[in-house]
N, C-alpha and C. Protein backbone atom coordinates (compact mmCIF):
# COMPACT_ATOMS: atom_id res chain seq x y z
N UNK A 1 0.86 -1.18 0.00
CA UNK A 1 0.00 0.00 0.00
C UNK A 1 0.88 1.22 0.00
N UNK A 2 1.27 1.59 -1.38
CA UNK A 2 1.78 3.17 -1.35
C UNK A 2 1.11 4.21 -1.26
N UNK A 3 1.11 3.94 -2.99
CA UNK A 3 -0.08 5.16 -3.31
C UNK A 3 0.65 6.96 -2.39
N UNK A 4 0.30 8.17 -2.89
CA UNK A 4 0.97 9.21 -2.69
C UNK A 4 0.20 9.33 -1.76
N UNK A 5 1.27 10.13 -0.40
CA UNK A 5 0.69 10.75 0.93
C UNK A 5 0.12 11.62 0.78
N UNK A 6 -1.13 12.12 1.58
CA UNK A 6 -1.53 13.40 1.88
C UNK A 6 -0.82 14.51 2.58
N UNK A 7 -0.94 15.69 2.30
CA UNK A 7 -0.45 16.67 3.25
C UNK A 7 -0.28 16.39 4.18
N UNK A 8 -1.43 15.68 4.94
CA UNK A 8 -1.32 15.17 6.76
C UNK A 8 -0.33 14.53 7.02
N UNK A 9 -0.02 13.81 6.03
CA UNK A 9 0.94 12.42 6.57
C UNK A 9 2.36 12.78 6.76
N UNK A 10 2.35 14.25 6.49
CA UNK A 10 4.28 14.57 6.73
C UNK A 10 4.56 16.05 7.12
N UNK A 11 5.54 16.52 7.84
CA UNK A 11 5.36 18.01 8.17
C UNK A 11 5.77 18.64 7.12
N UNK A 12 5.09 19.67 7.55
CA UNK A 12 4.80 20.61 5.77
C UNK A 12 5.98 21.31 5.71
N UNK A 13 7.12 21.38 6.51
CA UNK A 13 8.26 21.55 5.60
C UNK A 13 8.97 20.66 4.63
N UNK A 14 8.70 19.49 4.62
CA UNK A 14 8.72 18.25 3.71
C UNK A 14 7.93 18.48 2.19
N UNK A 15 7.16 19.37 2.06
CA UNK A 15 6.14 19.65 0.92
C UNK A 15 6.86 19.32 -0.08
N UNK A 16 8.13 20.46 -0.25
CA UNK A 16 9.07 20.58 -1.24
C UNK A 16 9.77 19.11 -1.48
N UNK A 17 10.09 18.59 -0.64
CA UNK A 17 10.30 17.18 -1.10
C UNK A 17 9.55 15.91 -1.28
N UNK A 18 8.57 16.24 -0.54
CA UNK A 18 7.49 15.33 -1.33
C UNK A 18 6.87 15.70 -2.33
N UNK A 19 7.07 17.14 -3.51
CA UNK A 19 6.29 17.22 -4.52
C UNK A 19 7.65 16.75 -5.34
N UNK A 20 9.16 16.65 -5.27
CA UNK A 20 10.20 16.23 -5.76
C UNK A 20 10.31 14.91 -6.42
N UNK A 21 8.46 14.39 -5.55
CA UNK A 21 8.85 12.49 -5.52
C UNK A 21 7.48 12.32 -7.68
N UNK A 22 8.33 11.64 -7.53
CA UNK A 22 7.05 11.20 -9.31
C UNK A 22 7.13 9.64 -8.77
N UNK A 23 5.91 9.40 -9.04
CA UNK A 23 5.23 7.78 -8.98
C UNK A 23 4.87 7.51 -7.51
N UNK A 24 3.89 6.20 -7.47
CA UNK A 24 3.98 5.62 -6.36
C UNK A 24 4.54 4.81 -5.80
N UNK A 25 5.52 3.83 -7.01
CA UNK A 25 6.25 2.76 -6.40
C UNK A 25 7.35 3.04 -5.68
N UNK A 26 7.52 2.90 -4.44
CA UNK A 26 8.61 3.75 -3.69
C UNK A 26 9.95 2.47 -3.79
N UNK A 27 9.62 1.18 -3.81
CA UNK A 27 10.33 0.47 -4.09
C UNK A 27 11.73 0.55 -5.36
N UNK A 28 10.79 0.97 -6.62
CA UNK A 28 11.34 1.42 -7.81
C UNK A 28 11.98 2.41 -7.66
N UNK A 29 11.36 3.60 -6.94
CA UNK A 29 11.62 4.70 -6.94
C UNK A 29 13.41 5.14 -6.35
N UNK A 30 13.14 4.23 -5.05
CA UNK A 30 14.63 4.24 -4.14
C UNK A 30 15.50 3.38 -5.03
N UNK A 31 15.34 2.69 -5.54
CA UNK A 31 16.37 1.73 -6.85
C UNK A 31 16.60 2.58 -7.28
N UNK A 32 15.72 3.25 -8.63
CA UNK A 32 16.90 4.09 -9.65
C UNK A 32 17.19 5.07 -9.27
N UNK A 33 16.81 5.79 -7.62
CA UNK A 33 17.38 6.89 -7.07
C UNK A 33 19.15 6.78 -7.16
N UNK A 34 18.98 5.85 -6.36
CA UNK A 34 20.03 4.70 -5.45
C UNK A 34 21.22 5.04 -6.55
N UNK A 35 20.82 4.48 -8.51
CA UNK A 35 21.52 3.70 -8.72
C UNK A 35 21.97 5.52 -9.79
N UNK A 36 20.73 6.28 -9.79
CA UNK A 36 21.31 7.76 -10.91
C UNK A 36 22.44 8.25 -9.49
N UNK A 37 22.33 8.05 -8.23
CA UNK A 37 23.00 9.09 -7.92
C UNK A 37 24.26 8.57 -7.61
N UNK A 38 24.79 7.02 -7.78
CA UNK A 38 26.08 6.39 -7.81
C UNK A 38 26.08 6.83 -9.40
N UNK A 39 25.76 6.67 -10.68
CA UNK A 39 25.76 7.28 -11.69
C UNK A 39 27.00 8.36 -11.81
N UNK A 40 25.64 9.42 -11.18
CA UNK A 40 25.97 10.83 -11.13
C UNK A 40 27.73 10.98 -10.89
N UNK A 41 27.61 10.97 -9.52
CA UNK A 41 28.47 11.02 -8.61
C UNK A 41 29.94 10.23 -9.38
N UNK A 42 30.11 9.67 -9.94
CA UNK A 42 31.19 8.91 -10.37
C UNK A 42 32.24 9.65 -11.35
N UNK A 43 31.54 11.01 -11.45
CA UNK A 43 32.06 12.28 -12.47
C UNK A 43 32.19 13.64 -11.59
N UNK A 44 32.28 13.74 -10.16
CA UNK A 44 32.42 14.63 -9.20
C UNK A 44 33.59 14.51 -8.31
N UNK A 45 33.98 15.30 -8.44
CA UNK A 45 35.28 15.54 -7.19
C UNK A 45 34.83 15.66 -5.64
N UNK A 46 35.37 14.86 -4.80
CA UNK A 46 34.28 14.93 -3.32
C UNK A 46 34.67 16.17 -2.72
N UNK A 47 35.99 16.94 -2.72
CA UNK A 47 36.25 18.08 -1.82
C UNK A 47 35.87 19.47 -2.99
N UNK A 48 35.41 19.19 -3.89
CA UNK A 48 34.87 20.25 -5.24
C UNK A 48 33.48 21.39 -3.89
N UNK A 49 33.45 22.75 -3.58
CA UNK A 49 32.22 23.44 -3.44
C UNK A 49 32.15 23.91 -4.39
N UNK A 50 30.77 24.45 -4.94
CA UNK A 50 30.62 25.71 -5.83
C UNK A 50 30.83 26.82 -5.46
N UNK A 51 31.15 27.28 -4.43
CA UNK A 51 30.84 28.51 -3.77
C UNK A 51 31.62 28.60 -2.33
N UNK A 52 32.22 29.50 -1.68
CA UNK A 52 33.11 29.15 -0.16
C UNK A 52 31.17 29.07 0.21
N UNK A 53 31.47 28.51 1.55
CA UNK A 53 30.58 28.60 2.59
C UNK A 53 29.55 27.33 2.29
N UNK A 54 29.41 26.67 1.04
CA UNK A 54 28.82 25.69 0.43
C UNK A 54 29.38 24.45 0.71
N UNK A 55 28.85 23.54 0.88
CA UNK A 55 29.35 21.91 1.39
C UNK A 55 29.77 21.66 0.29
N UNK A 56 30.82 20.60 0.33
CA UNK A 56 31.65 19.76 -0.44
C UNK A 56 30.53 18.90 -1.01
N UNK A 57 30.91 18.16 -2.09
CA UNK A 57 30.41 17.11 -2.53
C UNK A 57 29.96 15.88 -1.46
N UNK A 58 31.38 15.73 -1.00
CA UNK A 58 31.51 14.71 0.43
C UNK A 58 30.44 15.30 1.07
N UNK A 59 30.35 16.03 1.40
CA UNK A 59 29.85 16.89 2.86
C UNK A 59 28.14 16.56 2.48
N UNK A 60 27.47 17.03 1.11
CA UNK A 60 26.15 16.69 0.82
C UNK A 60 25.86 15.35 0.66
N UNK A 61 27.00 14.25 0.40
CA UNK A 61 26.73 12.70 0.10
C UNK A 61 26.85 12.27 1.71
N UNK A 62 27.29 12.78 2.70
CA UNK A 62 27.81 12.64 4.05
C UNK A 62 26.03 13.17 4.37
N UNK A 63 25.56 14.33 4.12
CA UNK A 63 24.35 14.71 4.59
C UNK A 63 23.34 13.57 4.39
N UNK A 64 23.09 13.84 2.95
CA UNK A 64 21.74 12.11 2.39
C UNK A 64 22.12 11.37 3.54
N UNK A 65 23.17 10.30 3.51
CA UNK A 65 23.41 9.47 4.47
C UNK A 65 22.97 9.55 5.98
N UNK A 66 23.09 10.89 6.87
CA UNK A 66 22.77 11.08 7.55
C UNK A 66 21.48 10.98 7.83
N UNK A 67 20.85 11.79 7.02
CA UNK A 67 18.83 12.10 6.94
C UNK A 67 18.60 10.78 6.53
N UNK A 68 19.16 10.03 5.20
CA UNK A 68 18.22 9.14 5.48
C UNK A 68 18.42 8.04 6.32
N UNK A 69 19.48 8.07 7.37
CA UNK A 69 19.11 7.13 8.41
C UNK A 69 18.10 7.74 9.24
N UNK A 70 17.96 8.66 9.52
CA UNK A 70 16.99 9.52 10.53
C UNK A 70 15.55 9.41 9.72
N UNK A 71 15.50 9.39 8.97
CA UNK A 71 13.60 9.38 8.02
C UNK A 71 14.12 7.66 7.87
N UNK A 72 14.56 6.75 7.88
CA UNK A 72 14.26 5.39 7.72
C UNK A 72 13.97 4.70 9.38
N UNK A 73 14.59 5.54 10.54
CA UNK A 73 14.44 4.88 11.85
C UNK A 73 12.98 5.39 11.94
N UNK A 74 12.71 6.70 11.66
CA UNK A 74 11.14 7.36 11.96
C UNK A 74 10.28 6.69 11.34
N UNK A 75 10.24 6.13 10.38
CA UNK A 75 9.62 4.98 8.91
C UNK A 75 9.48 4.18 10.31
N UNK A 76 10.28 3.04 10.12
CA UNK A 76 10.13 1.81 11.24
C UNK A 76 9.54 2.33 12.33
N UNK A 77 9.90 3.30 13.00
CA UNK A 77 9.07 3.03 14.47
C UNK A 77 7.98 3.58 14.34
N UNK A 78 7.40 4.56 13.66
CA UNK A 78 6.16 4.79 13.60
C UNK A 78 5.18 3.24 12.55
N UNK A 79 5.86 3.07 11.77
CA UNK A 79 5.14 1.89 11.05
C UNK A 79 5.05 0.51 12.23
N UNK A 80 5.76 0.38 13.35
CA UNK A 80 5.94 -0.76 14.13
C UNK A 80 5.00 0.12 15.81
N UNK A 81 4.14 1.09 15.00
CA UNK A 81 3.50 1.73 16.13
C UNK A 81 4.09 2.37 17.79
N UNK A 82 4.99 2.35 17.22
CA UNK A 82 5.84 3.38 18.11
C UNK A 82 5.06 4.78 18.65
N UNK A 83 4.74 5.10 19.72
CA UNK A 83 4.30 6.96 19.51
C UNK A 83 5.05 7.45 20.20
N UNK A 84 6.49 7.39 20.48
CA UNK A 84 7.71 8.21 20.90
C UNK A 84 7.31 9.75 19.81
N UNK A 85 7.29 10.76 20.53
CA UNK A 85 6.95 11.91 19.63
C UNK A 85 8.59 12.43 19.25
N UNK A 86 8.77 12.40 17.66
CA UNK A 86 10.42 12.35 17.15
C UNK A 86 10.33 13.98 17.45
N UNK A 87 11.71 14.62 17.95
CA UNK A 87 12.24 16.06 17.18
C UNK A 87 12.49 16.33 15.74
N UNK A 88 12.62 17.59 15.42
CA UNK A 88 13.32 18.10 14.28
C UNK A 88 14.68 17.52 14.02
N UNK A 89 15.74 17.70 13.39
CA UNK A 89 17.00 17.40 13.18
C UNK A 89 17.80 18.46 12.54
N UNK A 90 18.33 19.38 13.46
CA UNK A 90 19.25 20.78 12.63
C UNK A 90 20.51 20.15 12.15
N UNK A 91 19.97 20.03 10.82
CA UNK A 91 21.57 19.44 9.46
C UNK A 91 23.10 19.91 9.73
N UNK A 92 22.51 21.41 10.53
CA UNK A 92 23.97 21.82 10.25
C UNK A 92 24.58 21.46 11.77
N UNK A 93 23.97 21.10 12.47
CA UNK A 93 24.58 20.65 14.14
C UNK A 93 25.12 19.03 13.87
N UNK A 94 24.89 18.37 12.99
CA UNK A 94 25.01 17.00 12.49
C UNK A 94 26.23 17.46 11.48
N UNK A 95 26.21 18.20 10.71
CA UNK A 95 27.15 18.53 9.80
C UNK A 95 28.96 18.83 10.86
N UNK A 96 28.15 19.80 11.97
CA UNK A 96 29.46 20.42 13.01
C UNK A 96 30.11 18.79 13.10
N UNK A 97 29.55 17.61 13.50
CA UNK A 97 30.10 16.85 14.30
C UNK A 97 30.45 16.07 13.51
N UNK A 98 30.31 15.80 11.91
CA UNK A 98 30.92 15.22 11.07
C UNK A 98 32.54 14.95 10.28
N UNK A 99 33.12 14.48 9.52
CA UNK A 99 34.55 14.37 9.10
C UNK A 99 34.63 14.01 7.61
N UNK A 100 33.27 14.84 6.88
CA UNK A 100 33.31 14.07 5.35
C UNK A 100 34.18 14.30 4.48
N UNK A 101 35.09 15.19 5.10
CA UNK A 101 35.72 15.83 3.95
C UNK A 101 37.25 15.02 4.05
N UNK A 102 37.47 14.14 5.35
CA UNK A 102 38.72 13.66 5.67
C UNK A 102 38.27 12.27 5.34
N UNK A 103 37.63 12.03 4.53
CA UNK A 103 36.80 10.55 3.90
C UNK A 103 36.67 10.98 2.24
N UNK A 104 37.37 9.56 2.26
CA UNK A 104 37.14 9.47 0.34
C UNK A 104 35.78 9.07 0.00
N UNK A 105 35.26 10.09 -1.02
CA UNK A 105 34.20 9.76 -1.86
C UNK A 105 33.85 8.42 -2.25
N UNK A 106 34.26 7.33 -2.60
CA UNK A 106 33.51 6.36 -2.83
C UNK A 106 33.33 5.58 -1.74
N UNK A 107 33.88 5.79 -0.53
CA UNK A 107 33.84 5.63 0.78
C UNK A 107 32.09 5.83 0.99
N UNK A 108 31.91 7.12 1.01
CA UNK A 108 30.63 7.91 1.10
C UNK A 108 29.64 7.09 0.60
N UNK A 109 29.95 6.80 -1.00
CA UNK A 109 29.12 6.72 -1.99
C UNK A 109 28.61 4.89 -1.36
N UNK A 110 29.68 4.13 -1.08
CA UNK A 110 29.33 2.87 -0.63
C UNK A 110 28.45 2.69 0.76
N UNK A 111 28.50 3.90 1.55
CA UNK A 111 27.94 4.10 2.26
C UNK A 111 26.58 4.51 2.42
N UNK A 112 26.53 5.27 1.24
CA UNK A 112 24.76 5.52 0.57
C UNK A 112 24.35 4.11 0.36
N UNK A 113 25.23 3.68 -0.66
CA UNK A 113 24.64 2.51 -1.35
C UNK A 113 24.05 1.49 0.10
N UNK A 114 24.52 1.47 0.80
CA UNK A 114 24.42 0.41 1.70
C UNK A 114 23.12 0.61 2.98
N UNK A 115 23.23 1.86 3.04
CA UNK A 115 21.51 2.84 3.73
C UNK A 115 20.73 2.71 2.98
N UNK A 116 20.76 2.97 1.65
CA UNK A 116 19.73 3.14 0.56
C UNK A 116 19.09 1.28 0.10
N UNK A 117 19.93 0.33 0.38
CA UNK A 117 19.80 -0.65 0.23
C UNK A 117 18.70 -0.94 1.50
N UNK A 118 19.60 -0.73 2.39
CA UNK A 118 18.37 -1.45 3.87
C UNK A 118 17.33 -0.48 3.47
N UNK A 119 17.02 0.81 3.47
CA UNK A 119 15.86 1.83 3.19
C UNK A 119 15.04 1.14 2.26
N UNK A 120 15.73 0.48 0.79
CA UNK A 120 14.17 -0.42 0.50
C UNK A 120 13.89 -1.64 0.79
N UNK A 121 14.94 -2.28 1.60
CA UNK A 121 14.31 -3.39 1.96
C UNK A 121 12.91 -2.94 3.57
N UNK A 122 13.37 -2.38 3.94
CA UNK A 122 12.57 -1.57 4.97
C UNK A 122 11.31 -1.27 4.74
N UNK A 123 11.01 -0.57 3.35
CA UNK A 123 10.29 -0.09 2.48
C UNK A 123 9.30 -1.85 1.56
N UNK A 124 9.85 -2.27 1.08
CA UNK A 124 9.30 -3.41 0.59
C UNK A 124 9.10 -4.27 1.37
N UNK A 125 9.29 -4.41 3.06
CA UNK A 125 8.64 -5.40 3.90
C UNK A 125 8.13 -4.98 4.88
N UNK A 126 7.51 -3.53 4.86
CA UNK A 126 6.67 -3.14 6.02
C UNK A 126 5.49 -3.51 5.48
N UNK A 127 4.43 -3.82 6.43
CA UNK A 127 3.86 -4.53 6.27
C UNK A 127 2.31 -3.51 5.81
N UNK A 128 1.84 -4.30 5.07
CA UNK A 128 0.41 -3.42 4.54
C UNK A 128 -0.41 -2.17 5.63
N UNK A 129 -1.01 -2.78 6.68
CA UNK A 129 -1.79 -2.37 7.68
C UNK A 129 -0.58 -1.28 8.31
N UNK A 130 0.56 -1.20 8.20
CA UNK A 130 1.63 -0.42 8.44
C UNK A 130 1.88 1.16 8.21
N UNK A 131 1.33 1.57 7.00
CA UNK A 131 1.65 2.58 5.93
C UNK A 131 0.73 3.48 6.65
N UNK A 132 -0.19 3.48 6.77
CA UNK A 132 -1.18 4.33 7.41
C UNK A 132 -1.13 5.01 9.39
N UNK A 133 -0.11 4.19 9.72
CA UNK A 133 -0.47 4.25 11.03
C UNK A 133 0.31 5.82 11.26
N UNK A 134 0.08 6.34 12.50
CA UNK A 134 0.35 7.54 12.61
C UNK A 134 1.37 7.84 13.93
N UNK A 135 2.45 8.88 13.86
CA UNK A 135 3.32 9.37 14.90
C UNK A 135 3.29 10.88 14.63
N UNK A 136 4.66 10.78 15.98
CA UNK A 136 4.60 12.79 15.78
C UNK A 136 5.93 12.93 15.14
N UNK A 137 6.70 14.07 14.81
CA UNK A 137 7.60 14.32 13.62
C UNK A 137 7.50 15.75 14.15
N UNK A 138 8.48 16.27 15.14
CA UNK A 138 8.64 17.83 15.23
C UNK A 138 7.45 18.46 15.49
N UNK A 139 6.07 17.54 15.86
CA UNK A 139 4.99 18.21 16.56
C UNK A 139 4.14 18.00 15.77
N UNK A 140 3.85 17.40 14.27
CA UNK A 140 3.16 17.12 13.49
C UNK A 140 3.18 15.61 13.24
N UNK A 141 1.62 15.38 13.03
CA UNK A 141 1.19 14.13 12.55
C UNK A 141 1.79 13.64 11.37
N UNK A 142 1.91 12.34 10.98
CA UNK A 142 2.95 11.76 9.75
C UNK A 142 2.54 9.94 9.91
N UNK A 143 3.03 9.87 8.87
CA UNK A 143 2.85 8.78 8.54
C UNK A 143 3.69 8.03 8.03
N UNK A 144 4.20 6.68 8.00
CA UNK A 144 5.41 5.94 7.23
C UNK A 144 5.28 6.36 5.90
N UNK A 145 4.27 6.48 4.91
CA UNK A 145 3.97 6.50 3.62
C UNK A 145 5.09 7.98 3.48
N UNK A 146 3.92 9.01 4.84
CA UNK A 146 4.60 10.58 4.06
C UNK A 146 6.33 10.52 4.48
N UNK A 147 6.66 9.54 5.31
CA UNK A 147 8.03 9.74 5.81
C UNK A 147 8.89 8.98 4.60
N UNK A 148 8.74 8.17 3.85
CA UNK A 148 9.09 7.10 3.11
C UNK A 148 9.21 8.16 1.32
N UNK A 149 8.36 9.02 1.81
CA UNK A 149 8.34 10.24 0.37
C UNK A 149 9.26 11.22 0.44
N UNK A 150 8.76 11.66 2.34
CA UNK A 150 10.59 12.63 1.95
C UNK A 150 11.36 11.91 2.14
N UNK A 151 11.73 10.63 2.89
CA UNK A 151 12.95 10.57 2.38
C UNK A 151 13.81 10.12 1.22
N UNK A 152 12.38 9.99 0.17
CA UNK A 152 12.90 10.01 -1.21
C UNK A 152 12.94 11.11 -1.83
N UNK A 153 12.07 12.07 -1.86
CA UNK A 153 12.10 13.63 -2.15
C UNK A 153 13.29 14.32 -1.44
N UNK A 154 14.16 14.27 -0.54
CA UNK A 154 15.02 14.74 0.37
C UNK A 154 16.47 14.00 -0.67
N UNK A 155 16.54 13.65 -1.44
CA UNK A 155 17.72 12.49 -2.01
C UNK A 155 17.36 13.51 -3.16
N UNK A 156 16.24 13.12 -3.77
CA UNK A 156 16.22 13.81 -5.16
C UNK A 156 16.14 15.42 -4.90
N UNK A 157 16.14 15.91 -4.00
CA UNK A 157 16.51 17.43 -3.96
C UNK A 157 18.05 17.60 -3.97
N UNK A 158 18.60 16.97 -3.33
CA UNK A 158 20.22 16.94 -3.34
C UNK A 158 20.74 16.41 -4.65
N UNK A 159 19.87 15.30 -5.14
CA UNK A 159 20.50 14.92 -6.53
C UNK A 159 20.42 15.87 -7.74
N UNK A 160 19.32 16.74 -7.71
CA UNK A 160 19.20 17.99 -8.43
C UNK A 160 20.28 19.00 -8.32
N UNK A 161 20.91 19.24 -7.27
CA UNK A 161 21.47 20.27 -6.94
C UNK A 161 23.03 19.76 -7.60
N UNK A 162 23.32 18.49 -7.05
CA UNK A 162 24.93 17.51 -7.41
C UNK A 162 24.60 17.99 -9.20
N UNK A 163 23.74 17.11 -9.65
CA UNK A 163 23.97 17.42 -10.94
C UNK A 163 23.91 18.74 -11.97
N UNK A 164 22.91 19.62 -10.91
CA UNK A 164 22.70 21.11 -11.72
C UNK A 164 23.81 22.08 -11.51
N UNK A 165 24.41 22.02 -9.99
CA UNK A 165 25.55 22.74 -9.75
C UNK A 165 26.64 22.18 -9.45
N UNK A 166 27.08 21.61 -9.18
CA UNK A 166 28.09 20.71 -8.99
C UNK A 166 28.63 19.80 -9.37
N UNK A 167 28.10 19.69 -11.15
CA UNK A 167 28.95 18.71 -12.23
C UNK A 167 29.58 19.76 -13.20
C-alpha cells in the first residue's frame, strides 16, 4: 500500500520534497534513485564546493546518508507503532560533528549505497496495515507513507542540486 501521501501524513516543511517524488512505487523509486546518484556522482570531485561557505560534494553525500538514516528509523518506528513523539534534526549541528571531507568519496558513496539498500528493503517489507499508522515528527502528525516520500524527495533534492551545480 503506497499510493501518494496526503499533506497530513508529513510536516509541511517536507512539501518541497514530497512534490520532488514522481510515482507511487517507492520500491522502484529508491532503486533508480540509489543507482542515478552512484551514476551521477562517479564524475564529481568529493572536496569540489561551488561557492566558499557551500558543502563539499563529500559533505552533501555525508548529509543524504545522515537524513536518510533519521527518516528510515522514523519509517520503522512509527510503522511498528511506536508513539515516541520524534524532534526536528538541525543538518547543520550533524554537519558540526561530522569528518566528510577527511573521507574518500567512494567511501561515502558505498555508504549511501548500503543505507539506501536497507531503506528499500525496509520499504518493501513493512507490512500493509503499516503505511497508514500515525506518529509525531517535530509536533506534526505523519505517517510511514509521508516519511518514506521525503525521504525520497530529500535524495532527489540533493540529486538535483549535485547534478545542476556541482557537475
Amino acid at each position: 500500500m503506497h499510493g501518494r501521501p496526503e499533506e497530513s501524513e508529513f510536516v509541511p516543511f517536507a512539501k518541497g520534497y514530497v512534490d520532488n517524488v514522481e510515482g507511487t512505487d517507492l520500491v522502484q523509486m529508491l532503486t533508480s534513485q540509489r543507482d542515478d546518484l552512484l551514476d551521477l556522482t562517479t564524475q564529481l570531485d568529493g572536496l569540489y564546493r561551488y561557492q566558499s561557505g557551500k558543502w563539499t560534494v563529500n559533505e552533501v553525500i555525508g548529509h543524504i546518508n545522515d537524513a536518510e538514516r533519521i527518516f528510515a528509523y522514523r519509517l520503522l518506528c512509527v510503522g511498528r507503532g511506536d508513539q515516541t513523539p520524534f524532534p526536528g534534526f538541525e543538518q547543520d549541528d550533524y554537519m558540526a560533528g561530522a569528518n566528510f571531507n577527511n573521507r574518500a568519496l567512494p567511501d561515502l558513496l558505498d555508504e549511501f549505497r548500503l543505507i539506501r539498500d536497507s531503506s528499500i528493503s525496509l520499504v518493501r517489507n513493512l507490512p500493509p496495515d503499516a503505511w497508514l499508522k500515525r506518529g509525531s515528527v517535530a509536533g506534526f502528525s505523519v505517517t510511514p507513507r509521508g516519511i518514506a516520500f521525503t525521504l525520497a524527495g530529500h535524495e532527489r533534492h540533493h540529486y538535483r542540486i549535485l547534478r545542476n551545480i556541482y557537475r
